[in-house]
C-alpha atoms as a PDB file:
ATOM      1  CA  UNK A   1      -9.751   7.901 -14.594  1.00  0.00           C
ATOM      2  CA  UNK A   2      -7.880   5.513 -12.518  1.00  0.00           C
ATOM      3  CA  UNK A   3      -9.462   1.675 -12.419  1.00  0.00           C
ATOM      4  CA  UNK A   4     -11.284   0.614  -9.462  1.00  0.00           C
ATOM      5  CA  UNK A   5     -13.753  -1.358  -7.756  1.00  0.00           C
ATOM      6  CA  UNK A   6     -16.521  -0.462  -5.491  1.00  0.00           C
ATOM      7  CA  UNK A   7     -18.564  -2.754  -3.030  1.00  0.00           C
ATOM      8  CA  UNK A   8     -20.275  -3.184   0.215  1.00  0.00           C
ATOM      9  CA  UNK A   9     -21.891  -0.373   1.749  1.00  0.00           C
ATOM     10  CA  UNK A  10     -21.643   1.981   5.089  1.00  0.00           C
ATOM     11  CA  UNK A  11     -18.898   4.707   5.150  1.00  0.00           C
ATOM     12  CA  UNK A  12     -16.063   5.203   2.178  1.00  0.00           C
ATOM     13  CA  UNK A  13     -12.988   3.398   2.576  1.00  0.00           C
ATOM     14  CA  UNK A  14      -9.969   3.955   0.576  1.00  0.00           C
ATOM     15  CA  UNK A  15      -7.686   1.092  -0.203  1.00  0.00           C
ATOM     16  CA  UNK A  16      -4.459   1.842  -1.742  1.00  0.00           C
ATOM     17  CA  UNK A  17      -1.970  -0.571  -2.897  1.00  0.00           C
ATOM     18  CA  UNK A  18       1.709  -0.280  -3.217  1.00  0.00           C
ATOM     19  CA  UNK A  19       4.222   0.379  -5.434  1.00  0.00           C
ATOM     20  CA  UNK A  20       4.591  -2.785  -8.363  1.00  0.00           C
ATOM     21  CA  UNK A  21       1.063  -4.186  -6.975  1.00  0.00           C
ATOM     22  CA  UNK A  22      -2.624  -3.597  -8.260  1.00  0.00           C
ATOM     23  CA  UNK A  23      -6.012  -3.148  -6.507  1.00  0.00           C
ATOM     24  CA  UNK A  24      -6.692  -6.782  -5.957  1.00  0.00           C
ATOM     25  CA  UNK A  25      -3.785  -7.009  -3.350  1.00  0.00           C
ATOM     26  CA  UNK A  26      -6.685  -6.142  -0.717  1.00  0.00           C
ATOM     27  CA  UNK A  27      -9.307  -9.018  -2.006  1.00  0.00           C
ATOM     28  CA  UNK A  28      -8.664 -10.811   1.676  1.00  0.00           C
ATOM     29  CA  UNK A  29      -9.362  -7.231   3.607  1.00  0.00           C
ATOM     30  CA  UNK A  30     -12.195  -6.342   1.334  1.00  0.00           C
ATOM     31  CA  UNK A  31     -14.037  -9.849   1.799  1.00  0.00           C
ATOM     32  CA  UNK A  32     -13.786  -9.244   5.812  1.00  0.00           C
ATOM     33  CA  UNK A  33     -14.830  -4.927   5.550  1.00  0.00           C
ATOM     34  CA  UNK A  34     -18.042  -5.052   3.030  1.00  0.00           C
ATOM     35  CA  UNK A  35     -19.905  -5.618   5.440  1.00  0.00           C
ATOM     36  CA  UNK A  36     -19.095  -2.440   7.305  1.00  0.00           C
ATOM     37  CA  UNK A  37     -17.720   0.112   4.763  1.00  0.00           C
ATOM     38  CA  UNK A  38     -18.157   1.205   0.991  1.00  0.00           C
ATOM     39  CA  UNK A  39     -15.233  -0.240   0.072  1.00  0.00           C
ATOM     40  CA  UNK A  40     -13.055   1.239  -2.798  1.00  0.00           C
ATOM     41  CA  UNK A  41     -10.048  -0.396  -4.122  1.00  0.00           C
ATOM     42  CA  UNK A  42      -7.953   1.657  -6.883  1.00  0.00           C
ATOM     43  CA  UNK A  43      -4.988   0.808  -9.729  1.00  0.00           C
ATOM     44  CA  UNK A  44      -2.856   3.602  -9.255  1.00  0.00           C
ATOM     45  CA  UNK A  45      -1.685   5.271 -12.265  1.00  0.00           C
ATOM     46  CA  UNK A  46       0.693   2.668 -14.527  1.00  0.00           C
ATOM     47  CA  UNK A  47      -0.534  -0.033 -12.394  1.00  0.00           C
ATOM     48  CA  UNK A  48      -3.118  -2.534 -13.021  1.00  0.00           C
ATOM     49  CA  UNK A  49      -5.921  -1.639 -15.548  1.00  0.00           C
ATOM     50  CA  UNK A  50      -5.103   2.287 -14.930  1.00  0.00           C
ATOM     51  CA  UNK A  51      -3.924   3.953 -17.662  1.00  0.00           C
ATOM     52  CA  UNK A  52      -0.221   5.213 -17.995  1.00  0.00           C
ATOM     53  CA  UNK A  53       0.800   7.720 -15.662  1.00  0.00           C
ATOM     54  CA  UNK A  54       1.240  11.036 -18.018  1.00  0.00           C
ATOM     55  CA  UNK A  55       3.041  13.644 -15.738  1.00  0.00           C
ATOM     56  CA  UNK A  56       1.904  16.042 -18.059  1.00  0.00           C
ATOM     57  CA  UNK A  57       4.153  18.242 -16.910  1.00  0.00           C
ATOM     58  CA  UNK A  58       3.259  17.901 -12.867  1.00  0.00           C
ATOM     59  CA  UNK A  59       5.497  16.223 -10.365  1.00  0.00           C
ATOM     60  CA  UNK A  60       5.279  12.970  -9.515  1.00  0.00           C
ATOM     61  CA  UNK A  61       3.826  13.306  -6.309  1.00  0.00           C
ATOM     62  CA  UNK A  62       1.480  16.021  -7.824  1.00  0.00           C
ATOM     63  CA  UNK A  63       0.089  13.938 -10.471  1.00  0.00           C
ATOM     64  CA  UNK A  64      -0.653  11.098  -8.417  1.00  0.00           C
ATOM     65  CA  UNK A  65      -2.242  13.491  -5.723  1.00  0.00           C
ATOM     66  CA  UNK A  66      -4.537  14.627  -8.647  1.00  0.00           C
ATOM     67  CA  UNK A  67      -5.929  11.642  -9.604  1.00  0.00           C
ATOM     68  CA  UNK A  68      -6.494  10.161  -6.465  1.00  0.00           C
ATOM     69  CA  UNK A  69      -8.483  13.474  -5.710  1.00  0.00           C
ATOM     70  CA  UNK A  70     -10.578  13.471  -9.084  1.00  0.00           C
ATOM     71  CA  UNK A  71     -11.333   9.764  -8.112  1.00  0.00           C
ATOM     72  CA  UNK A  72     -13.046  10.726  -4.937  1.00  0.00           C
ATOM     73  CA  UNK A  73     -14.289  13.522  -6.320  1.00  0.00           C
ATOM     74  CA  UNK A  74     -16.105  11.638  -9.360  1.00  0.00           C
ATOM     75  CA  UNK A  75     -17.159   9.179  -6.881  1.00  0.00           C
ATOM     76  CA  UNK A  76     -19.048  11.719  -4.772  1.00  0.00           C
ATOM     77  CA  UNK A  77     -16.909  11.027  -1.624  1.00  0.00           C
ATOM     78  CA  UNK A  78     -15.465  13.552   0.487  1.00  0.00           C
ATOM     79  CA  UNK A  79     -13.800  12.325   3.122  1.00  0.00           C
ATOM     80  CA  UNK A  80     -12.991   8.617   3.229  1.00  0.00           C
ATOM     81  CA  UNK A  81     -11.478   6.687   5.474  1.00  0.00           C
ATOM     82  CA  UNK A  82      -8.191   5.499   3.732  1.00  0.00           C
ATOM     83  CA  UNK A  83      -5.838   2.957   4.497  1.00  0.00           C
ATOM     84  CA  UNK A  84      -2.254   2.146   2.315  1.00  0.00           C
ATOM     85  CA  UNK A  85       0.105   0.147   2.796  1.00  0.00           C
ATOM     86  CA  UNK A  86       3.824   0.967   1.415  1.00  0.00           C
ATOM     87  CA  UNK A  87       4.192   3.727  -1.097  1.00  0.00           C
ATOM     88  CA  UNK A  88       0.016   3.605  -0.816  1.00  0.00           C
ATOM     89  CA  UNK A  89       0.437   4.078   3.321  1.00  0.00           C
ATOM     90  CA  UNK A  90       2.989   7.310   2.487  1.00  0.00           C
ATOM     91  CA  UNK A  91      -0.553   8.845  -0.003  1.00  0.00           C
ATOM     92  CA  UNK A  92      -2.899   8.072   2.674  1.00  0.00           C
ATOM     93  CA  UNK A  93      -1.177   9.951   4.845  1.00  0.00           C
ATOM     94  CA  UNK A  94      -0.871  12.742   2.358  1.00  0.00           C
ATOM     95  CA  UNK A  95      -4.881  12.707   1.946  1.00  0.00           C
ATOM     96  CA  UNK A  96      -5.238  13.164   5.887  1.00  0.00           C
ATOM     97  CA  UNK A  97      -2.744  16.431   5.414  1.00  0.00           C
ATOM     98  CA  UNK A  98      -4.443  17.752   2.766  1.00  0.00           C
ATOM     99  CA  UNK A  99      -7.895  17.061   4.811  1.00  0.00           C
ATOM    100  CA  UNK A 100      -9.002  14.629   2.608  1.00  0.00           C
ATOM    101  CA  UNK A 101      -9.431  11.799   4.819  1.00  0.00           C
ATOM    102  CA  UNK A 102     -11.025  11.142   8.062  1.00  0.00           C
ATOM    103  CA  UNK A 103      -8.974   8.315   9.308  1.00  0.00           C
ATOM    104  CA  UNK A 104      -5.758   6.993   7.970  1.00  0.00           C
ATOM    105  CA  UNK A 105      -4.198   3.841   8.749  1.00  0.00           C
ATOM    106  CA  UNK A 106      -0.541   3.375   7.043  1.00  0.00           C
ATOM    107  CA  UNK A 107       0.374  -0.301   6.985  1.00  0.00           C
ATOM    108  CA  UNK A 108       4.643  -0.256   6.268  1.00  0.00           C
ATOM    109  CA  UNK A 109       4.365   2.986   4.767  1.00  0.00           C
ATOM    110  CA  UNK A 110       7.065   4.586   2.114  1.00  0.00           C
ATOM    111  CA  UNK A 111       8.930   7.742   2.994  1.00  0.00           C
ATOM    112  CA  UNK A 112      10.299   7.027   6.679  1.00  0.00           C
ATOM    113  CA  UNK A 113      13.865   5.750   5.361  1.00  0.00           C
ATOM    114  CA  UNK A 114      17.099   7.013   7.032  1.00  0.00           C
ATOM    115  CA  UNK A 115      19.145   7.819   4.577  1.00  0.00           C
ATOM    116  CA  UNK A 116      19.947   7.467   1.036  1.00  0.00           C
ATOM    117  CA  UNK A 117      21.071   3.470   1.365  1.00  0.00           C
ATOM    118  CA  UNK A 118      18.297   3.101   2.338  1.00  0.00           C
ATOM    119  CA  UNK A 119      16.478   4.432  -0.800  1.00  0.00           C
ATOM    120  CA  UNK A 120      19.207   2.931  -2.765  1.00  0.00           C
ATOM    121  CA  UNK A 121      18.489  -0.729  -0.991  1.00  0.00           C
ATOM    122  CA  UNK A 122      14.632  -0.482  -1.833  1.00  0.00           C
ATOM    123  CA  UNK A 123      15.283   0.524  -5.303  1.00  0.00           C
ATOM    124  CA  UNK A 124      17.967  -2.245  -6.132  1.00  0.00           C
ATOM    125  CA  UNK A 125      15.317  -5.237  -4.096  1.00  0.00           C
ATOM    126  CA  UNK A 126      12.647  -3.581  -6.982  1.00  0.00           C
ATOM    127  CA  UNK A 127      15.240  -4.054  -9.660  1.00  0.00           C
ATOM    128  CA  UNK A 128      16.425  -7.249  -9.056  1.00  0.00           C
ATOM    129  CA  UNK A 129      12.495  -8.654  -8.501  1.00  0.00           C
ATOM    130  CA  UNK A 130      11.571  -7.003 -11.908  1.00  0.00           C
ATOM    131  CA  UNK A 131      15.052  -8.849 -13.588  1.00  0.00           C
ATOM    132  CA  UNK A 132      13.714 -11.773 -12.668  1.00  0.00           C
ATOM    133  CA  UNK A 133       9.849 -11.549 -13.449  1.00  0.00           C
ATOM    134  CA  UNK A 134      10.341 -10.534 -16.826  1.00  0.00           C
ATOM    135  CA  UNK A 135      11.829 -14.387 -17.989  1.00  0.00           C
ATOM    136  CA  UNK A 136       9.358 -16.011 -15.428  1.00  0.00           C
ATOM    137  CA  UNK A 137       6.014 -14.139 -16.949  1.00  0.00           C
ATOM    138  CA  UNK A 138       5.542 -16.157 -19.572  1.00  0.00           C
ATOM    139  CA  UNK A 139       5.539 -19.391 -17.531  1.00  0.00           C
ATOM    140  CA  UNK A 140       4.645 -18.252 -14.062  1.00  0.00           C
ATOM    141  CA  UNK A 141       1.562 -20.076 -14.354  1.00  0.00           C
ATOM    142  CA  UNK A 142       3.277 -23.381 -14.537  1.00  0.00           C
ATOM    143  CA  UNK A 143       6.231 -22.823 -12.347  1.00  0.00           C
ATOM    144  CA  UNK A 144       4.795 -20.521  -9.801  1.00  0.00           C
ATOM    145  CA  UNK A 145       2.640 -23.771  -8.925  1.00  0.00           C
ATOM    146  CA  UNK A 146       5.325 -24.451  -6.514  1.00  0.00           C
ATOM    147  CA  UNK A 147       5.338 -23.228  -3.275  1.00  0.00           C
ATOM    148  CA  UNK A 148       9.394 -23.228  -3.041  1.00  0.00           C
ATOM    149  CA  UNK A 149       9.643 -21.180  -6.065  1.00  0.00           C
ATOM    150  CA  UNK A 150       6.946 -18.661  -4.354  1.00  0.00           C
ATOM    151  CA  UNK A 151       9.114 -18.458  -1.435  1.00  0.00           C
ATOM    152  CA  UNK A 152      12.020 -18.083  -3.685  1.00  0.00           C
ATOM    153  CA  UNK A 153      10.791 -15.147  -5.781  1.00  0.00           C
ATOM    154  CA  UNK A 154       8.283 -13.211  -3.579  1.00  0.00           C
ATOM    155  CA  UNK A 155       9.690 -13.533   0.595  1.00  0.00           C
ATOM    156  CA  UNK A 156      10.727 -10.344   0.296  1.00  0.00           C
ATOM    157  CA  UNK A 157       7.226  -8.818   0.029  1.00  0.00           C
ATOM    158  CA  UNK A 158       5.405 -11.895   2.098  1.00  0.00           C
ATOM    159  CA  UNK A 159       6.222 -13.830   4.977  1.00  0.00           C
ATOM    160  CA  UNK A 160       4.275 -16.717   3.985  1.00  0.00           C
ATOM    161  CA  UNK A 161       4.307 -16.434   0.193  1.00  0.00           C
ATOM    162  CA  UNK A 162       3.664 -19.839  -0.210  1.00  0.00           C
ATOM    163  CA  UNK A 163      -0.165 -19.120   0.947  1.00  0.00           C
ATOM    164  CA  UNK A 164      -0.547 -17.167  -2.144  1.00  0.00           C
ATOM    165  CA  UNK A 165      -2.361 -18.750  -4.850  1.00  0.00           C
ATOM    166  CA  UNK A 166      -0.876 -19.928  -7.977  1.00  0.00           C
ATOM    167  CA  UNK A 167      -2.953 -17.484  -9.800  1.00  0.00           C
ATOM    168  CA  UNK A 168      -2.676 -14.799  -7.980  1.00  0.00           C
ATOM    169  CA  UNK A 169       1.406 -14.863  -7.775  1.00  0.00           C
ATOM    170  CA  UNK A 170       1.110 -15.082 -11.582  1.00  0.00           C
ATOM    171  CA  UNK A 171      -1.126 -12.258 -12.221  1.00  0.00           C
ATOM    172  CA  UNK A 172       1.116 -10.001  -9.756  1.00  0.00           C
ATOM    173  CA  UNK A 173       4.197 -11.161 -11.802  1.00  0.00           C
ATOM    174  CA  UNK A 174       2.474 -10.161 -14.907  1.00  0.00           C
ATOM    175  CA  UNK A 175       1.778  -6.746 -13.153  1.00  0.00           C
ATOM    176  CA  UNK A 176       5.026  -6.060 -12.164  1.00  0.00           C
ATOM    177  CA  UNK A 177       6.318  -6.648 -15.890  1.00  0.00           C
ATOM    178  CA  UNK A 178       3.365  -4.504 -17.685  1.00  0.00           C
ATOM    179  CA  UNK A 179       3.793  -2.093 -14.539  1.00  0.00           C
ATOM    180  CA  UNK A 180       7.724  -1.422 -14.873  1.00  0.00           C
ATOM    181  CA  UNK A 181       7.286   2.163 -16.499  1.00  0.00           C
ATOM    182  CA  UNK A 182       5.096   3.012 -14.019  1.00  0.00           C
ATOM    183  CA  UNK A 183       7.422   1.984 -10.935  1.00  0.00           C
ATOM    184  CA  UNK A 184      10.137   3.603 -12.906  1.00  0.00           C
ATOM    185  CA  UNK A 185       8.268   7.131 -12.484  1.00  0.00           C
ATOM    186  CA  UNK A 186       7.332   6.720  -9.107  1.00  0.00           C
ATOM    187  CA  UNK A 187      11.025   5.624  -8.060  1.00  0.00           C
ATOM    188  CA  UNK A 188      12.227   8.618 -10.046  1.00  0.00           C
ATOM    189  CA  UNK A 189      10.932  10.986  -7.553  1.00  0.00           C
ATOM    190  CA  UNK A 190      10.624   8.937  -4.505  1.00  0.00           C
ATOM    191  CA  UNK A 191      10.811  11.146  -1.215  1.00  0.00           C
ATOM    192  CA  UNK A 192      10.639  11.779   2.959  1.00  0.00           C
ATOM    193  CA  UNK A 193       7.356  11.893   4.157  1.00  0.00           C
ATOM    194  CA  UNK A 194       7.353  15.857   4.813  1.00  0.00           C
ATOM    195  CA  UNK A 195       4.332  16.338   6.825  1.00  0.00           C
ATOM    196  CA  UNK A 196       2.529  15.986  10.121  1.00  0.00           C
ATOM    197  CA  UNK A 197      -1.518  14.352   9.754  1.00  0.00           C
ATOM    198  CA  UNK A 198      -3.993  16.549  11.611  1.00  0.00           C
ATOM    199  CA  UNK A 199      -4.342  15.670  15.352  1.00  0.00           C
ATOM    200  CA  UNK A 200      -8.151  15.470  14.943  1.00  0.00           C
ATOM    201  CA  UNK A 201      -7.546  12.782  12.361  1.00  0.00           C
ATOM    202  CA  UNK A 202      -6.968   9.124  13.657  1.00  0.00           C
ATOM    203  CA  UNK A 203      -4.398   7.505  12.325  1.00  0.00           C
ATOM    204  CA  UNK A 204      -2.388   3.912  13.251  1.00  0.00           C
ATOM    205  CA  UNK A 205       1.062   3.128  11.298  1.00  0.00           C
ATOM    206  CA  UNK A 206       1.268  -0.515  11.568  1.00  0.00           C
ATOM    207  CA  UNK A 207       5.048  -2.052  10.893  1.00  0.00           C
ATOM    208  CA  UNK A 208       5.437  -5.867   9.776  1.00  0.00           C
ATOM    209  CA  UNK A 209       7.781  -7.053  12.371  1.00  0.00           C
ATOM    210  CA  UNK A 210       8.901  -9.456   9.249  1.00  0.00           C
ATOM    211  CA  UNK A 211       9.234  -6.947   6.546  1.00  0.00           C
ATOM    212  CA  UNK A 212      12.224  -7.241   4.616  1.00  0.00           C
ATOM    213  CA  UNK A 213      11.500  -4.336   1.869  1.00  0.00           C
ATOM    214  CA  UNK A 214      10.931  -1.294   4.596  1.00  0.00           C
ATOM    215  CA  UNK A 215      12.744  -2.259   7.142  1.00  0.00           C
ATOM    216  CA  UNK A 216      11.256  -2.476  10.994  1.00  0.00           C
ATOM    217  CA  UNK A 217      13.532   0.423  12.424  1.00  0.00           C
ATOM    218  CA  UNK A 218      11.816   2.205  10.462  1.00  0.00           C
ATOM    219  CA  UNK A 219       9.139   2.127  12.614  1.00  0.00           C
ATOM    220  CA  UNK A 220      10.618   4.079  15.194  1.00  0.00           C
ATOM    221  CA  UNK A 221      11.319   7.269  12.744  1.00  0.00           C
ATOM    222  CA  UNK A 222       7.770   7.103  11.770  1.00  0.00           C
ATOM    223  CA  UNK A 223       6.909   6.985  15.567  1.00  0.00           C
ATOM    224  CA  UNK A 224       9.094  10.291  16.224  1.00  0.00           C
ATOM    225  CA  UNK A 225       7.732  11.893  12.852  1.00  0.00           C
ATOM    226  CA  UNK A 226       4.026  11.243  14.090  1.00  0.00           C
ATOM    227  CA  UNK A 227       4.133  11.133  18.080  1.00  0.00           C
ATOM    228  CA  UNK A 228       0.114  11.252  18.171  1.00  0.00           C
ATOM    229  CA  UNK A 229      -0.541   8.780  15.865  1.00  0.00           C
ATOM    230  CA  UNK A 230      -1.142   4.832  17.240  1.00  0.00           C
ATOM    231  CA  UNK A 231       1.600   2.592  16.458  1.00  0.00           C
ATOM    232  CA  UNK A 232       1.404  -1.103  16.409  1.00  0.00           C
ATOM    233  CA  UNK A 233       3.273  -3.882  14.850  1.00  0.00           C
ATOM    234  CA  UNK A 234       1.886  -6.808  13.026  1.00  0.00           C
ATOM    235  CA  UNK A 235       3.248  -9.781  14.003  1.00  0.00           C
ATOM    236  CA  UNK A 236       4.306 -12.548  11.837  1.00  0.00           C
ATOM    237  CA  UNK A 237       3.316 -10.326   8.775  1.00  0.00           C
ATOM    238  CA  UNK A 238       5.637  -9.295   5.568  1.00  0.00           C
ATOM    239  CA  UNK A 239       5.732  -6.027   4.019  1.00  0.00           C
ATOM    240  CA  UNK A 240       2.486  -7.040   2.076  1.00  0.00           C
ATOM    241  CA  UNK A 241       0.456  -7.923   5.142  1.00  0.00           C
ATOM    242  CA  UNK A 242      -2.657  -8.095   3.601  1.00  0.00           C
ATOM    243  CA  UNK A 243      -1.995 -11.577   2.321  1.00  0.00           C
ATOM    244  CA  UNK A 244       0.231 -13.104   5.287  1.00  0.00           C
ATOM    245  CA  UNK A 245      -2.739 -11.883   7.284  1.00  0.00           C
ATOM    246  CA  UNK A 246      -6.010 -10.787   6.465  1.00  0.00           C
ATOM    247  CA  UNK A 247      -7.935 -10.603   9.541  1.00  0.00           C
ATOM    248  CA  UNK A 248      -5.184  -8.824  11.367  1.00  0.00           C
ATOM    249  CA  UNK A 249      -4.759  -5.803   8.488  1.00  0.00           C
ATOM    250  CA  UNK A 250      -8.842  -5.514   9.025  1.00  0.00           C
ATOM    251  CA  UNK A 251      -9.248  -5.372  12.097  1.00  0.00           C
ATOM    252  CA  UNK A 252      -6.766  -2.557  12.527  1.00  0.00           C
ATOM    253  CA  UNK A 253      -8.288  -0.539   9.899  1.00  0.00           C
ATOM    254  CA  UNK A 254     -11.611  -1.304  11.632  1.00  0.00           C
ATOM    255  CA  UNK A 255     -10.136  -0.043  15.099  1.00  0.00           C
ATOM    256  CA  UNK A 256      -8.772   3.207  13.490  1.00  0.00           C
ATOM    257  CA  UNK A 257     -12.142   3.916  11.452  1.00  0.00           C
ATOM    258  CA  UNK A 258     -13.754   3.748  14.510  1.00  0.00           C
ATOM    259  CA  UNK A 259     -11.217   5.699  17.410  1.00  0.00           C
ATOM    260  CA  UNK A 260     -12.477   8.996  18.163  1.00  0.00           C
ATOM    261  CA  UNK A 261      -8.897  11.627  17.969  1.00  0.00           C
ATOM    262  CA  UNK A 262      -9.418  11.650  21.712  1.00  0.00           C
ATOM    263  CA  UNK A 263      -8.624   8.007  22.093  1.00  0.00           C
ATOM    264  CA  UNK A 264      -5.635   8.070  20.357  1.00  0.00           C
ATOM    265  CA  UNK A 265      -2.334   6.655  22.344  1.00  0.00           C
ATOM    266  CA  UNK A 266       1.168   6.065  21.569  1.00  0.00           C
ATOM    267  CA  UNK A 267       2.147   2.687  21.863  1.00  0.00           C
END
């Protein structure tokens, strides 16, 4: 089963990570939601401590939709609130179509690119970030100390990367290295988000007006693609937002948790 943690208490929330990160990427939301929600944080599959991802002969997008589902289902939850951000935002999304959650909030989610540059720019940024953690792994510890070699080697993913602790920057360079055959499978069959959430589900895609992995524009295709949902930007946030901005990225997923689908508006 895929690695997780579990705390705080109240309703089930969901927290999916991205593509190339791991579970603790929501530490700063989880510290400021306990209080209010069972919180559950998940390694998706070649990522973190979960095991490799074995297709075993599903699709990509079917094999992670599995495990995500026998997850909830050995944790006795139905219908969680779930919030994602990136290639974690484009699952969440998928739970609410398959009626598997009961509030989604998408934070820079995957699958709203134009074109295929556009894949072709995200995949070559993941490539050229993974050429350059491999040789700095070993010694990240030492040399990520410095805040201009954070900003260096992680401003695409953060706006303020040089907030990020040491420690933290060197265990998510370590991921990304032990993670590579992972992001390999999920880029191999990267797609479109191809469906429409329920209208009795409420659901906020937030954009990071600083994100330099999925870019902002792409904001206004997911806008078209979900015209009920609530869209908002974050403001002064990276595509990682949950670091640049912690109290922002929770108090959205607080707000959506708690709309009613009646009180949804388009912003």
């Amino acid at each position: 089963m895929l690695a997780y943690e579990r705390t705080g208490s109240g309703e089930p929330l969901l927290l999916i990570h991205g593509i190339a990160h791991r579970r603790q990427a929501w530490a700063g939301v989880v510290e400021r939601l306990a209080g209010e929600f069972d919180v559950i944080t998940v390694d998706l599959p070649g990522h973190g401590e979960s095991p490799a991802f074995d297709l075993a002969g599903r699709t990509v997008r079917a094999a992670v939709t599995d495990e995500l589902n026998a997850l909830r289902v050995a944790l006795g939850i139905e219908r969680p609130h779930v919030a994602g951000n990136s290639l974690g935002g484009l699952l969440a999304l998928e739970m609410a179509d398959s009626g598997h959650a009961r509030s989604v909030t998408a934070l820079s989610p995957a699958g709203f690119w134009a074109n295929g540059v556009d894949y072709l720019y995200v995949r070559g940024l993941f490539a050229g970030i993974q050429a350059v953690a491999r040789p700095l792994a070993p010694v990240a510890g030492t040399v990520l100390q410095s805040r201009v070699v954070r900003t260096a080697t992680m401003g695409c993913f953060f706006a303020h990367p040089d907030r990020i602790d040491p420690a933290v920057a060197a265990a998510d360079t370590a991921n990304m290295v032990a993670s590579r055959d992972g992001i390999k499978t999920f880029f191999s069959s990267a797609y479109r988000y191809p469906g429409t959430v329920q209208t009795d589900v409420p659901t906020t895609v937030a954009w990071a007006t600083r994100d330099l992995t999925l870019l902002p524009y792409q904001a206004k295709i997911a806008q078209r693609r979900l015209p009920h949902a609530t869209h908002r930007w974050l403001a002064g946030c990276g595509h990682v937002p949950m670091n640049d901005d912690p109290d922002l990225v929770a108090e959205v997923i607080r707000e959506t948790a708690r709309t009613q689908p009646s009180d949804q508006q388009v912003a």
